[in-house]
PDB file of N, CA and C in Angstrom:
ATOM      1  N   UNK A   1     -12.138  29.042 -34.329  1.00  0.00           N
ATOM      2  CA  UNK A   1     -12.669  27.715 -34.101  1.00  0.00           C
ATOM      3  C   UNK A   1     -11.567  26.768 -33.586  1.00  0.00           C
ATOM      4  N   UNK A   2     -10.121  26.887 -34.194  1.00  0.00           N
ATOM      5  CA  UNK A   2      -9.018  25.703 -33.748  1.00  0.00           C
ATOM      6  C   UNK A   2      -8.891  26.390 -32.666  1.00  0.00           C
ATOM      7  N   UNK A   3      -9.100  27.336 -32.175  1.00  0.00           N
ATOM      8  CA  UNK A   3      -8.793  27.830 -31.144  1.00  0.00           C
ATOM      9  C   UNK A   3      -9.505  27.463 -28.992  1.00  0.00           C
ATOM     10  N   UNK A   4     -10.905  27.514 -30.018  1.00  0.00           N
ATOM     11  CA  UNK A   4     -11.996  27.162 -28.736  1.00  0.00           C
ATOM     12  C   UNK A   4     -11.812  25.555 -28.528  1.00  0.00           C
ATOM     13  N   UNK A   5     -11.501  24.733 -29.982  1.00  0.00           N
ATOM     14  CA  UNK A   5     -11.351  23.321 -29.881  1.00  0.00           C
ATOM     15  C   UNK A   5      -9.936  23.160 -28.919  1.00  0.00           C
ATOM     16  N   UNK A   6      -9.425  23.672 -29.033  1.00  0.00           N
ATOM     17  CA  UNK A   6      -7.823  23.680 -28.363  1.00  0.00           C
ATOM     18  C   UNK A   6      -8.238  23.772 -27.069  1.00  0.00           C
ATOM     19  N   UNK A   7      -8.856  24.790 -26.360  1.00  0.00           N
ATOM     20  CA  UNK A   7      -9.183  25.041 -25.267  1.00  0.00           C
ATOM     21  C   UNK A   7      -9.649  24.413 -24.961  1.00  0.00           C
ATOM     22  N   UNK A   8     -10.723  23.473 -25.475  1.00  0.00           N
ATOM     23  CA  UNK A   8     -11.596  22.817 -24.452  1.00  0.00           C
ATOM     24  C   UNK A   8     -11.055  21.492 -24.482  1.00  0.00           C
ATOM     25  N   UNK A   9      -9.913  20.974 -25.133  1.00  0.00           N
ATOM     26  CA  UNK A   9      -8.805  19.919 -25.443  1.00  0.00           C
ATOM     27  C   UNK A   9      -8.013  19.864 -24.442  1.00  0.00           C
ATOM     28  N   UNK A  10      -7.591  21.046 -23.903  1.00  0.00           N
ATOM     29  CA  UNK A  10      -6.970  21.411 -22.130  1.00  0.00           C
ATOM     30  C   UNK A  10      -7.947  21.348 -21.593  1.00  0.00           C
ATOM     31  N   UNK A  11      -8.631  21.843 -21.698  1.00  0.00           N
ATOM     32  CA  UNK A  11      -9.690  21.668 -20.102  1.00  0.00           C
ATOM     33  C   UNK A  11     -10.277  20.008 -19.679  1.00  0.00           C
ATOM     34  N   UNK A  12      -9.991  19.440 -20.912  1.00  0.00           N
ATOM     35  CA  UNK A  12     -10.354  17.976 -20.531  1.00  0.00           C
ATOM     36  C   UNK A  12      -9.427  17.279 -20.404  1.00  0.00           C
ATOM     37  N   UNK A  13      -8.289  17.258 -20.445  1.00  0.00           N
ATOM     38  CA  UNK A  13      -7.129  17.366 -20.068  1.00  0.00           C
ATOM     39  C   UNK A  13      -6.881  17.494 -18.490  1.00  0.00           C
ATOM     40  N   UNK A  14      -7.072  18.580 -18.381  1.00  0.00           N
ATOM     41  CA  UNK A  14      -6.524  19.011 -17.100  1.00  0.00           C
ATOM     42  C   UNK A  14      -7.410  18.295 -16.284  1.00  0.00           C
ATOM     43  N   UNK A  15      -9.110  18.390 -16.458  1.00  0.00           N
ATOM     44  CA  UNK A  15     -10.310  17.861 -16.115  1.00  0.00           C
ATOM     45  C   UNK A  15     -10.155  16.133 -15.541  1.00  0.00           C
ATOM     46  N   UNK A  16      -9.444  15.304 -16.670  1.00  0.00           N
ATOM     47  CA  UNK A  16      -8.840  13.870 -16.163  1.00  0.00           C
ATOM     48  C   UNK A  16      -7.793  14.021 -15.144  1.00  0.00           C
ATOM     49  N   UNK A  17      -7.341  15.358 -15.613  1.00  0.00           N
ATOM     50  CA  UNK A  17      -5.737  14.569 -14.767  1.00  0.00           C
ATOM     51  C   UNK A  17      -6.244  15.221 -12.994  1.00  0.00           C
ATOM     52  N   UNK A  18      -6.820  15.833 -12.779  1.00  0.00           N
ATOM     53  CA  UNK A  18      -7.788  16.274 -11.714  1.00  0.00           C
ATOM     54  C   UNK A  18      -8.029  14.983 -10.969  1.00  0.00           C
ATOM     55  N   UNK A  19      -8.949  14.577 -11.385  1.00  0.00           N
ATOM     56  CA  UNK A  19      -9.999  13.298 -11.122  1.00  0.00           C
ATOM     57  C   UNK A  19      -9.030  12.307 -10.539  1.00  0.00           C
ATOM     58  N   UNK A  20      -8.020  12.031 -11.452  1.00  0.00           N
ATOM     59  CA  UNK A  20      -7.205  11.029 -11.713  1.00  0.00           C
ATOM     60  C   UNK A  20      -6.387  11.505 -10.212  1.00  0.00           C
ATOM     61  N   UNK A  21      -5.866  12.358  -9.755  1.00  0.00           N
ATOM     62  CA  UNK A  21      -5.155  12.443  -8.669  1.00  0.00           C
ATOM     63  C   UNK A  21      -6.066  12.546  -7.489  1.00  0.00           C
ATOM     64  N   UNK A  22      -7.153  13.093  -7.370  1.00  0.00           N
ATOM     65  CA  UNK A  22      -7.967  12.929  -6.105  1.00  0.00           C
ATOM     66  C   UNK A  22      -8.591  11.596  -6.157  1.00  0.00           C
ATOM     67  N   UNK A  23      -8.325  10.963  -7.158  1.00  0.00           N
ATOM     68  CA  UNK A  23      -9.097   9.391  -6.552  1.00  0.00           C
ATOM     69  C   UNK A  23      -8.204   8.268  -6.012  1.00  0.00           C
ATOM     70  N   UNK A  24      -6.310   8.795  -6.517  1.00  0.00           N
ATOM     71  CA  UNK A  24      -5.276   8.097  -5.750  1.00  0.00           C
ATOM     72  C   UNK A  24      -4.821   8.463  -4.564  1.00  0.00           C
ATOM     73  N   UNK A  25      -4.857   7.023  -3.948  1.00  0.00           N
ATOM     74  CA  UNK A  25      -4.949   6.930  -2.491  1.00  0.00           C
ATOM     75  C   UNK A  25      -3.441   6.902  -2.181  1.00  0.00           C
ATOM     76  N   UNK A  26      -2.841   7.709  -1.434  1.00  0.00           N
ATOM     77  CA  UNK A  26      -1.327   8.329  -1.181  1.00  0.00           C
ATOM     78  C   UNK A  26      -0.493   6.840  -0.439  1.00  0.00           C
ATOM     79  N   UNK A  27       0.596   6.658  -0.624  1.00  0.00           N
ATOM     80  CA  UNK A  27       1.710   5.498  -0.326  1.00  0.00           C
ATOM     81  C   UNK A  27       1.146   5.585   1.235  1.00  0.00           C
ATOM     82  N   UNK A  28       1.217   6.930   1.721  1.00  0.00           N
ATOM     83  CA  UNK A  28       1.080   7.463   3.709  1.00  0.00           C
ATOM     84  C   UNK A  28       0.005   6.800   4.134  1.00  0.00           C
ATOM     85  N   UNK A  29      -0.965   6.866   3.141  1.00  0.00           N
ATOM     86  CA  UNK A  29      -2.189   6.434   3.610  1.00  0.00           C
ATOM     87  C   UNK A  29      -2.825   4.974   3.403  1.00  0.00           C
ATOM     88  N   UNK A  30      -2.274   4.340   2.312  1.00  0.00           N
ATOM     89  CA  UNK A  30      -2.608   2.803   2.677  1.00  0.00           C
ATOM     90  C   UNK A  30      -1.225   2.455   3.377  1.00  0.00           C
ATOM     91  N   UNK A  31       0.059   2.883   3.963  1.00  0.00           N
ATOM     92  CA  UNK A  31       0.698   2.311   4.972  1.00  0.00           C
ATOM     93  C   UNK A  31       0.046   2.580   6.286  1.00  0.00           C
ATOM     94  N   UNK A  32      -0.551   3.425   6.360  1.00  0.00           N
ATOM     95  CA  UNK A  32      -1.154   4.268   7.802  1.00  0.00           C
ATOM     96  C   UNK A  32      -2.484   3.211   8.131  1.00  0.00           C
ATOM     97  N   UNK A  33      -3.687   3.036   6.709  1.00  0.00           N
ATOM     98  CA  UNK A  33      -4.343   1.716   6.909  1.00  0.00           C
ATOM     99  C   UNK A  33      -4.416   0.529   7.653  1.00  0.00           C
ATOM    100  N   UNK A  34      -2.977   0.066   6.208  1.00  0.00           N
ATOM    101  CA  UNK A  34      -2.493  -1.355   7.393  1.00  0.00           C
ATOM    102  C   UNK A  34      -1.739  -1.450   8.512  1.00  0.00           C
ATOM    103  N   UNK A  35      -1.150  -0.428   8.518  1.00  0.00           N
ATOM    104  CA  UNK A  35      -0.515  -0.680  10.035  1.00  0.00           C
ATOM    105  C   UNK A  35      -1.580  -0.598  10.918  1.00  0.00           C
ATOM    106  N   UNK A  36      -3.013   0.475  10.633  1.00  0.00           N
ATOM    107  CA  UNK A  36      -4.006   0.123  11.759  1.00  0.00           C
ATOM    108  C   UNK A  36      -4.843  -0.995  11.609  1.00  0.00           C
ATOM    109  N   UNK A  37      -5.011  -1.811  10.236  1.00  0.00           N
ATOM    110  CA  UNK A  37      -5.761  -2.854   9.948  1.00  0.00           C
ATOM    111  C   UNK A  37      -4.678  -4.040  10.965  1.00  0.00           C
ATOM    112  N   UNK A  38      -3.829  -3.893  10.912  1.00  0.00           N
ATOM    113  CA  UNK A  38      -2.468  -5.058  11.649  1.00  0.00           C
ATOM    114  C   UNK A  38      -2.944  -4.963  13.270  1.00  0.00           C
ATOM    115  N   UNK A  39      -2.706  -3.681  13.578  1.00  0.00           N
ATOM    116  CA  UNK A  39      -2.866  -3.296  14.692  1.00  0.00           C
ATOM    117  C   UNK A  39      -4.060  -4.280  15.609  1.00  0.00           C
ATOM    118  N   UNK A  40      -5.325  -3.802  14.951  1.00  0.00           N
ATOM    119  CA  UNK A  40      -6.559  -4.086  15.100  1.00  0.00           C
ATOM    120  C   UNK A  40      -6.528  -5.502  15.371  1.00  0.00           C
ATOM    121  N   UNK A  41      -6.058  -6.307  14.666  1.00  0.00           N
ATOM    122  CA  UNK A  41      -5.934  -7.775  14.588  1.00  0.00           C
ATOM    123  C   UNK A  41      -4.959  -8.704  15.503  1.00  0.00           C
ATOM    124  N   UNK A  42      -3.613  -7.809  15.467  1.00  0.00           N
ATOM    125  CA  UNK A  42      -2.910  -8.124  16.820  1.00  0.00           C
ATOM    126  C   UNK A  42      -2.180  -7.488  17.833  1.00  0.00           C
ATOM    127  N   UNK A  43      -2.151  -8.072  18.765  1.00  0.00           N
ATOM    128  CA  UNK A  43      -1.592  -6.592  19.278  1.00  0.00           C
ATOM    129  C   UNK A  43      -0.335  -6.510  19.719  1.00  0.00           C
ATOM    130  N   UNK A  44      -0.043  -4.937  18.853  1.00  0.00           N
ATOM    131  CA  UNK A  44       1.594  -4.490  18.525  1.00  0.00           C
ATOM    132  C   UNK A  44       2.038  -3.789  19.557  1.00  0.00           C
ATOM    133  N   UNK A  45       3.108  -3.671  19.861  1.00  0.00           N
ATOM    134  CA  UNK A  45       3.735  -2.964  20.733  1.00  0.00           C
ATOM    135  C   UNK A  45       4.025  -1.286  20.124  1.00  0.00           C
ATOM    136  N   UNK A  46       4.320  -0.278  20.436  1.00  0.00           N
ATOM    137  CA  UNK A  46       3.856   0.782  20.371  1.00  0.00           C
ATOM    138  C   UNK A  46       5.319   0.890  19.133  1.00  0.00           C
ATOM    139  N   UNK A  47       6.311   0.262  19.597  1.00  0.00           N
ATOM    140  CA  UNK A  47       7.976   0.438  18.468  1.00  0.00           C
ATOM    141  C   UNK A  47       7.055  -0.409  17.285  1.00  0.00           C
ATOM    142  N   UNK A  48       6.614  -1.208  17.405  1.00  0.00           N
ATOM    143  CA  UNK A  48       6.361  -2.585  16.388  1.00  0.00           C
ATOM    144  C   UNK A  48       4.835  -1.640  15.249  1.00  0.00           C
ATOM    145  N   UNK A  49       4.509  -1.089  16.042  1.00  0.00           N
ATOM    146  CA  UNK A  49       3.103  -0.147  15.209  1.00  0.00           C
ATOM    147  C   UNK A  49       4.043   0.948  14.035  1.00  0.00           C
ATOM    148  N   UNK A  50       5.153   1.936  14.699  1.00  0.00           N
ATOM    149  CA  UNK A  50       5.743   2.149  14.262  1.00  0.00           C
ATOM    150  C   UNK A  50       6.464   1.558  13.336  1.00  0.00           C
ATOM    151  N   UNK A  51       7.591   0.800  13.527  1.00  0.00           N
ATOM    152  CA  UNK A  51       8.059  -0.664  12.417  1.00  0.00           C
ATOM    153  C   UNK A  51       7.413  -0.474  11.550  1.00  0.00           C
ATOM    154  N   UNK A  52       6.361  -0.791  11.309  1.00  0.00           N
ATOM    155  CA  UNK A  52       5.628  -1.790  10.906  1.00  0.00           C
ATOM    156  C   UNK A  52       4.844  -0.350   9.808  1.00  0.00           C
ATOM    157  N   UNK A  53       4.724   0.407  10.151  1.00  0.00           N
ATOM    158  CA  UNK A  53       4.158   1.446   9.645  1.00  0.00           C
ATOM    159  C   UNK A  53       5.382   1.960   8.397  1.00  0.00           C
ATOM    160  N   UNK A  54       6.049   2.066   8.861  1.00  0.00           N
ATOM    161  CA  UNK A  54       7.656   2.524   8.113  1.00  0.00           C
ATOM    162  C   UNK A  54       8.082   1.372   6.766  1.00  0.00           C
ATOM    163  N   UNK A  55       7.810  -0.345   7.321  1.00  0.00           N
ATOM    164  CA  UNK A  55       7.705  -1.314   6.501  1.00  0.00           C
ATOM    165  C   UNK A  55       6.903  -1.083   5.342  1.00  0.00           C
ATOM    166  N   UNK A  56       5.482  -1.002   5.689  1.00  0.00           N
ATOM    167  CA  UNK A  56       4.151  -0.872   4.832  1.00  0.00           C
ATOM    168  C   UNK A  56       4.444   0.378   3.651  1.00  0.00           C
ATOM    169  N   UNK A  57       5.098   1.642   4.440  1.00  0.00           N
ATOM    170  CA  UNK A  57       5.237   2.700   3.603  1.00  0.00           C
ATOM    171  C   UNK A  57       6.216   2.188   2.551  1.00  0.00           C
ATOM    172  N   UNK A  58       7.415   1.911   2.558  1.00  0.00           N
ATOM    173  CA  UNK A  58       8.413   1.378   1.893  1.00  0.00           C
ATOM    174  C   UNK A  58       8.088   0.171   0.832  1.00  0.00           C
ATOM    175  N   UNK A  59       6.763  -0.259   1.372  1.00  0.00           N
ATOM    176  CA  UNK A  59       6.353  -1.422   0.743  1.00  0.00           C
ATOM    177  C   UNK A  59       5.927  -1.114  -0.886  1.00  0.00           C
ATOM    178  N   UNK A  60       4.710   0.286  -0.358  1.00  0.00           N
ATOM    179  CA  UNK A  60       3.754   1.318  -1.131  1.00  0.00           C
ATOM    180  C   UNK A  60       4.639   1.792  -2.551  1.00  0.00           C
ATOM    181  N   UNK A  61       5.751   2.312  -1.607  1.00  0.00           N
ATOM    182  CA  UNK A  61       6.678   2.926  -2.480  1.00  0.00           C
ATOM    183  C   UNK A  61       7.135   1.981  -3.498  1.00  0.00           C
ATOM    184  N   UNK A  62       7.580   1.059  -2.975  1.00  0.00           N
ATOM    185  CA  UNK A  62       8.202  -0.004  -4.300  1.00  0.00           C
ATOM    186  C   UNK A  62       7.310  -0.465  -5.259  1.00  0.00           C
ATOM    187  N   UNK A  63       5.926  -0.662  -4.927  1.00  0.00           N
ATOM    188  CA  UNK A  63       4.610  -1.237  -5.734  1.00  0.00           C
ATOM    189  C   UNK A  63       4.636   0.008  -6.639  1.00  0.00           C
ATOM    190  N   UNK A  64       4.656   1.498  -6.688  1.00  0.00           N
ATOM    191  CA  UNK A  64       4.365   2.342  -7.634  1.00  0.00           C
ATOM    192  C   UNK A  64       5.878   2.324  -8.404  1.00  0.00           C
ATOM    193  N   UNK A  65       7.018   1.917  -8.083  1.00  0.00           N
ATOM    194  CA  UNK A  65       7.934   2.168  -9.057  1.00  0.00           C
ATOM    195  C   UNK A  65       7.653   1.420 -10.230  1.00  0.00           C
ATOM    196  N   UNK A  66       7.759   2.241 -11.959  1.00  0.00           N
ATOM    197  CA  UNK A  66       7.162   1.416 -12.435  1.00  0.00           C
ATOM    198  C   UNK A  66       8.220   0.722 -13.228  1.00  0.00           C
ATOM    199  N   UNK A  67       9.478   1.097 -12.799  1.00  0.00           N
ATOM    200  CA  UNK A  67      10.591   0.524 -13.487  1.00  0.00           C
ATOM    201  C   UNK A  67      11.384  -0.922 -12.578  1.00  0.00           C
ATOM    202  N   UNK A  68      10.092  -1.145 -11.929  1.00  0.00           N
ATOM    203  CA  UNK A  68      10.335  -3.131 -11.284  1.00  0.00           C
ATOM    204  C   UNK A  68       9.420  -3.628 -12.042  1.00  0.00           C
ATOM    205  N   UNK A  69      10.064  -4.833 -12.587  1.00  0.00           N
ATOM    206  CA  UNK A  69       9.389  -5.535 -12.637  1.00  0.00           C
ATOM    207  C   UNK A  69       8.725  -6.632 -11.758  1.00  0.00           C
ATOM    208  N   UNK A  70       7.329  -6.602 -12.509  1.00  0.00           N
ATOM    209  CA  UNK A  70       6.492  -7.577 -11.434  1.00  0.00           C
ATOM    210  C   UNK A  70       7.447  -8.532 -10.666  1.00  0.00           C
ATOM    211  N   UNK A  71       8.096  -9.558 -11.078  1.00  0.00           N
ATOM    212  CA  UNK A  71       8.805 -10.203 -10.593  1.00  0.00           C
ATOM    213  C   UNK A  71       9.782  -9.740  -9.489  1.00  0.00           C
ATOM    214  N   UNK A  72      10.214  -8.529  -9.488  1.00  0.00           N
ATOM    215  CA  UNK A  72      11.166  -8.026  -8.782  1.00  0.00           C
ATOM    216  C   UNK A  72       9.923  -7.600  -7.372  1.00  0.00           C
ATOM    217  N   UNK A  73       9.009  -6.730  -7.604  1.00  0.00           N
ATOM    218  CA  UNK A  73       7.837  -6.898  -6.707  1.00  0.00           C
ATOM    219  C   UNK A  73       7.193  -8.082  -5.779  1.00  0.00           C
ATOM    220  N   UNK A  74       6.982  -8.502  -6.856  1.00  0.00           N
ATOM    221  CA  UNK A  74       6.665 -10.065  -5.270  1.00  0.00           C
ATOM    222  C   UNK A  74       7.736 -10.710  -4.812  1.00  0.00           C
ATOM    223  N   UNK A  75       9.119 -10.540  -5.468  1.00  0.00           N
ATOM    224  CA  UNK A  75       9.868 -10.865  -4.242  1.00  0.00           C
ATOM    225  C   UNK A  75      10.252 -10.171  -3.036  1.00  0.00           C
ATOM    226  N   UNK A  76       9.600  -8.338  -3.625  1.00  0.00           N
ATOM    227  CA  UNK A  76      10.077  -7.781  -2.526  1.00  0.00           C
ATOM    228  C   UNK A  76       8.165  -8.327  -1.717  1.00  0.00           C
ATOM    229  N   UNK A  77       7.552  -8.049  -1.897  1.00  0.00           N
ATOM    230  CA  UNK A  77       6.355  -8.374  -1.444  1.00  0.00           C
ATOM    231  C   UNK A  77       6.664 -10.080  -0.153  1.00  0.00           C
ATOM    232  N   UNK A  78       7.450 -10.827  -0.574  1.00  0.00           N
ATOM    233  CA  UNK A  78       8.046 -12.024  -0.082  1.00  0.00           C
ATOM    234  C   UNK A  78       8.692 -11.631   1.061  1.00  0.00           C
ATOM    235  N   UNK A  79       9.732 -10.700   0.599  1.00  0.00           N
ATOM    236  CA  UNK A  79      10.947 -10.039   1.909  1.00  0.00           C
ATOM    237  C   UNK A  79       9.914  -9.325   2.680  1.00  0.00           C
ATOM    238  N   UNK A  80       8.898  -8.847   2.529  1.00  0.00           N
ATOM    239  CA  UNK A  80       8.083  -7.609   3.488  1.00  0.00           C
ATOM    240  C   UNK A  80       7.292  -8.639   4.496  1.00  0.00           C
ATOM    241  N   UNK A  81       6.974 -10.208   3.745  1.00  0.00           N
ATOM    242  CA  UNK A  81       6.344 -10.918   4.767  1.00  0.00           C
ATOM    243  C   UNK A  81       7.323 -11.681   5.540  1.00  0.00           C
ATOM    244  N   UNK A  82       8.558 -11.504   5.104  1.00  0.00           N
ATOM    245  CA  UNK A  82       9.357 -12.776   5.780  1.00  0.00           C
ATOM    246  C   UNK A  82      10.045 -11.545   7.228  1.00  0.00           C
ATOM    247  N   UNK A  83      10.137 -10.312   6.970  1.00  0.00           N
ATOM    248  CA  UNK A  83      10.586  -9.446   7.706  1.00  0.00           C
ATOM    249  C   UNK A  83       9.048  -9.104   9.249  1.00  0.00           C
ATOM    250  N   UNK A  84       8.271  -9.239   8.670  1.00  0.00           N
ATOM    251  CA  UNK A  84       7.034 -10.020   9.345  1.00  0.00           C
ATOM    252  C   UNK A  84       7.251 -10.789  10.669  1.00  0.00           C
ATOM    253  N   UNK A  85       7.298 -12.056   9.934  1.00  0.00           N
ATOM    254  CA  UNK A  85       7.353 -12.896  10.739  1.00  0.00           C
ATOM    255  C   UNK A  85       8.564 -13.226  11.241  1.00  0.00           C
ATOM    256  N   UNK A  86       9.522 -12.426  11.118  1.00  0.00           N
ATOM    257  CA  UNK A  86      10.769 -12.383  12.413  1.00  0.00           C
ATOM    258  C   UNK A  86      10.273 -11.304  13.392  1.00  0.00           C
ATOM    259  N   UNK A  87       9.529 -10.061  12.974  1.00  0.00           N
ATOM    260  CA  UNK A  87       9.278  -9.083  14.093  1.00  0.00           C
ATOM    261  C   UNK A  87       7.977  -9.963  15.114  1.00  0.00           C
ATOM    262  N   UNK A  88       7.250 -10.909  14.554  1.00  0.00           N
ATOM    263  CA  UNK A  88       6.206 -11.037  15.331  1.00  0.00           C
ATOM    264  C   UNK A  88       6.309 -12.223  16.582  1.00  0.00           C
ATOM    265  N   UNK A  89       5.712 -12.572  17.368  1.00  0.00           N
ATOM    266  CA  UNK A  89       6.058 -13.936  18.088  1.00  0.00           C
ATOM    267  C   UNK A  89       5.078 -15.036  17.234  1.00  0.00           C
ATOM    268  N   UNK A  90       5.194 -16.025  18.204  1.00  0.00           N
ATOM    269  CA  UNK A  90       3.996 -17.115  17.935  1.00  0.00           C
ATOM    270  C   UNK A  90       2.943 -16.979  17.615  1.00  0.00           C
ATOM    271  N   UNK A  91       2.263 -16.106  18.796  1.00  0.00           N
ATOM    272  CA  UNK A  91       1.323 -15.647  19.200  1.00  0.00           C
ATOM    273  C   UNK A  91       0.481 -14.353  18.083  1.00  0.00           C
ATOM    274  N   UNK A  92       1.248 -13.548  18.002  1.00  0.00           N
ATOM    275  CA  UNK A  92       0.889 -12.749  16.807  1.00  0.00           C
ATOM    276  C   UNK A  92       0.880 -13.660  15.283  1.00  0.00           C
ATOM    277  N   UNK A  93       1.726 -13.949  15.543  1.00  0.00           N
ATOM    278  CA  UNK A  93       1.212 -14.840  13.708  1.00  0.00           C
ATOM    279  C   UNK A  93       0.007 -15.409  13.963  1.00  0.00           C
ATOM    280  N   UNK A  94      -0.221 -16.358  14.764  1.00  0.00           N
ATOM    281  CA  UNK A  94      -1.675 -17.010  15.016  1.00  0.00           C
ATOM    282  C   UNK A  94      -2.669 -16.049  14.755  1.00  0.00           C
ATOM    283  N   UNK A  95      -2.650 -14.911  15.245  1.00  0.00           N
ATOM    284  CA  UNK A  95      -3.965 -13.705  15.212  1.00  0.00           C
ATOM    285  C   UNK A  95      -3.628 -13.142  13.935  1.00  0.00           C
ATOM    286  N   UNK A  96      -1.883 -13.244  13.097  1.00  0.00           N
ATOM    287  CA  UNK A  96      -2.721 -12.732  11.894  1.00  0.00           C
ATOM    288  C   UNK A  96      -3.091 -13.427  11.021  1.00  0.00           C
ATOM    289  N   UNK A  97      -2.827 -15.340  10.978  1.00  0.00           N
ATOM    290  CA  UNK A  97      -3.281 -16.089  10.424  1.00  0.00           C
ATOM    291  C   UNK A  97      -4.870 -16.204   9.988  1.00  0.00           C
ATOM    292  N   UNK A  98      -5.246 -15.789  11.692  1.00  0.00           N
ATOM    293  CA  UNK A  98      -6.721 -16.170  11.546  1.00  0.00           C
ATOM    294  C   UNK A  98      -7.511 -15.001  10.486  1.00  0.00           C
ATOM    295  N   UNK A  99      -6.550 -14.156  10.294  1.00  0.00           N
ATOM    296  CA  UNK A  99      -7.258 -13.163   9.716  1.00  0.00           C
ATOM    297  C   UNK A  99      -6.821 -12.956   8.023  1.00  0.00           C
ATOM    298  N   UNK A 100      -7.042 -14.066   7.551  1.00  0.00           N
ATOM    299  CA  UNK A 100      -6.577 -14.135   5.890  1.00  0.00           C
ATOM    300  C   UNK A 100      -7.051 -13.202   4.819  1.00  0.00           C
ATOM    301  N   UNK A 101      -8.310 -12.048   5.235  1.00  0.00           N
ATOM    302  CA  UNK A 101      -8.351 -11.309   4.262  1.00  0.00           C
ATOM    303  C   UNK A 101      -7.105 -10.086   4.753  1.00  0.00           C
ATOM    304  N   UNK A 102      -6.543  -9.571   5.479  1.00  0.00           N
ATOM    305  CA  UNK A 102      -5.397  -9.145   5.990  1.00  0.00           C
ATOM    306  C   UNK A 102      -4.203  -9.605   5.612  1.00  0.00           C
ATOM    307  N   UNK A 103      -3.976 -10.998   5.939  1.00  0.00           N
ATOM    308  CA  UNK A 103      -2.986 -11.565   5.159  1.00  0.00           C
ATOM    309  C   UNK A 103      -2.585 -11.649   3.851  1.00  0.00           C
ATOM    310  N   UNK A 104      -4.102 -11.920   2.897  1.00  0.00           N
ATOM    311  CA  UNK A 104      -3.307 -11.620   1.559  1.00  0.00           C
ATOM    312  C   UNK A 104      -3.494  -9.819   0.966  1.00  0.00           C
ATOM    313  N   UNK A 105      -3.708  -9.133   1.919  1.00  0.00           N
ATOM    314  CA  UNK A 105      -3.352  -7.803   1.155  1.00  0.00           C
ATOM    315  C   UNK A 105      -2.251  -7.424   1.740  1.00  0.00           C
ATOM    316  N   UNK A 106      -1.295  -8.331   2.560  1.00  0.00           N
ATOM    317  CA  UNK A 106       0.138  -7.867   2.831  1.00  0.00           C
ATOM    318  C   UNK A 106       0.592  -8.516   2.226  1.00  0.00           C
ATOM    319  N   UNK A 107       0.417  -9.488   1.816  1.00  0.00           N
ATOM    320  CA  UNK A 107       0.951 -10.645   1.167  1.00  0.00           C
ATOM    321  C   UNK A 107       1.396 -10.307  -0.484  1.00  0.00           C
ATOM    322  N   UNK A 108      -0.074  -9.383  -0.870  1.00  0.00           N
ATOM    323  CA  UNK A 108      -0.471  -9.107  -2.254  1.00  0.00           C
ATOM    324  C   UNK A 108       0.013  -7.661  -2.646  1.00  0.00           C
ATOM    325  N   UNK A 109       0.303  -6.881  -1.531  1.00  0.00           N
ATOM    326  CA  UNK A 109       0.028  -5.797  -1.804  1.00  0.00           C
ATOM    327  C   UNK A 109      -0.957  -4.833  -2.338  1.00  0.00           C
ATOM    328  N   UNK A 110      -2.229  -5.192  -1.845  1.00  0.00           N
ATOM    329  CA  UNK A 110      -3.621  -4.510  -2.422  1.00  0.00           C
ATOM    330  C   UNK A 110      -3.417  -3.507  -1.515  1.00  0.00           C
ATOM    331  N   UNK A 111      -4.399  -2.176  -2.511  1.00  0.00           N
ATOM    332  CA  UNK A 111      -4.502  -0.856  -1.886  1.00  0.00           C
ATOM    333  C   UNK A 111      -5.410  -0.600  -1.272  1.00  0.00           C
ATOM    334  N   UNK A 112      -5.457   0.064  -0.848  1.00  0.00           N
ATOM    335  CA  UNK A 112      -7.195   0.928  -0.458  1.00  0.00           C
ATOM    336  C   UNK A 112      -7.629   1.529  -1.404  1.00  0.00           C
ATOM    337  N   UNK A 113      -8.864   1.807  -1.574  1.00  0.00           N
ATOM    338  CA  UNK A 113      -9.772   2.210  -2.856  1.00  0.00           C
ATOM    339  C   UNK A 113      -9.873   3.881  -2.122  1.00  0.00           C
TER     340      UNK A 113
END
């Protein structure tokens, strides 16, 4: 009996931790997102898609370390927008202004679901 209880104590186990990894959405893939959600909205030069893709990933990465603190996060979240708006012109900030649900998930660092 401790035996079958044991077993099926792993299998639900293993059963969460399953679930739990196919429903997280990979650092590659919400940088790969926004760089095409960015894209979409203004338009990047083919180095700057790149950039900008490499930024977002690096971004991903720092949001899962869990040994920052929040505080240390939105300032890097701060540096990721201020590094932004030196790569962009006039002209591109305007197009990503207009587009504020974009803005605050770079801003915020929200994921993709």
């Amino acid at each position: 009996m401790k035996k079958l209880v044991f077993v099926l104590t792993l299998l639900f186990a293993f059963t969460i931790n399953a679930n739990a990894q196919e429903s997280k959405v990979s650092v590659e893939d919400n940088a790969r997102k926004e760089a095409s959600l960015l894209s979409e909205t203004v338009k990047l030069t083919g180095t700057q898609k790149e950039d900008l893709y490499r930024l977002f990933e690096m971004k991903y990465r720092t949001l899962e370390d869990k040994s920052l603190s929040l505080e240390r996060k939105k300032e890097f979240l701060n540096i990721v927008m201020m590094k932004i708006k030196a790569t962009f012109n006039d002209e591109q900030m305007k197009q990503l202004e207009s587009n504020p649900e974009l803005l605050d998930r770079i801003r915020n660092g929200v994921q993709t679901k």
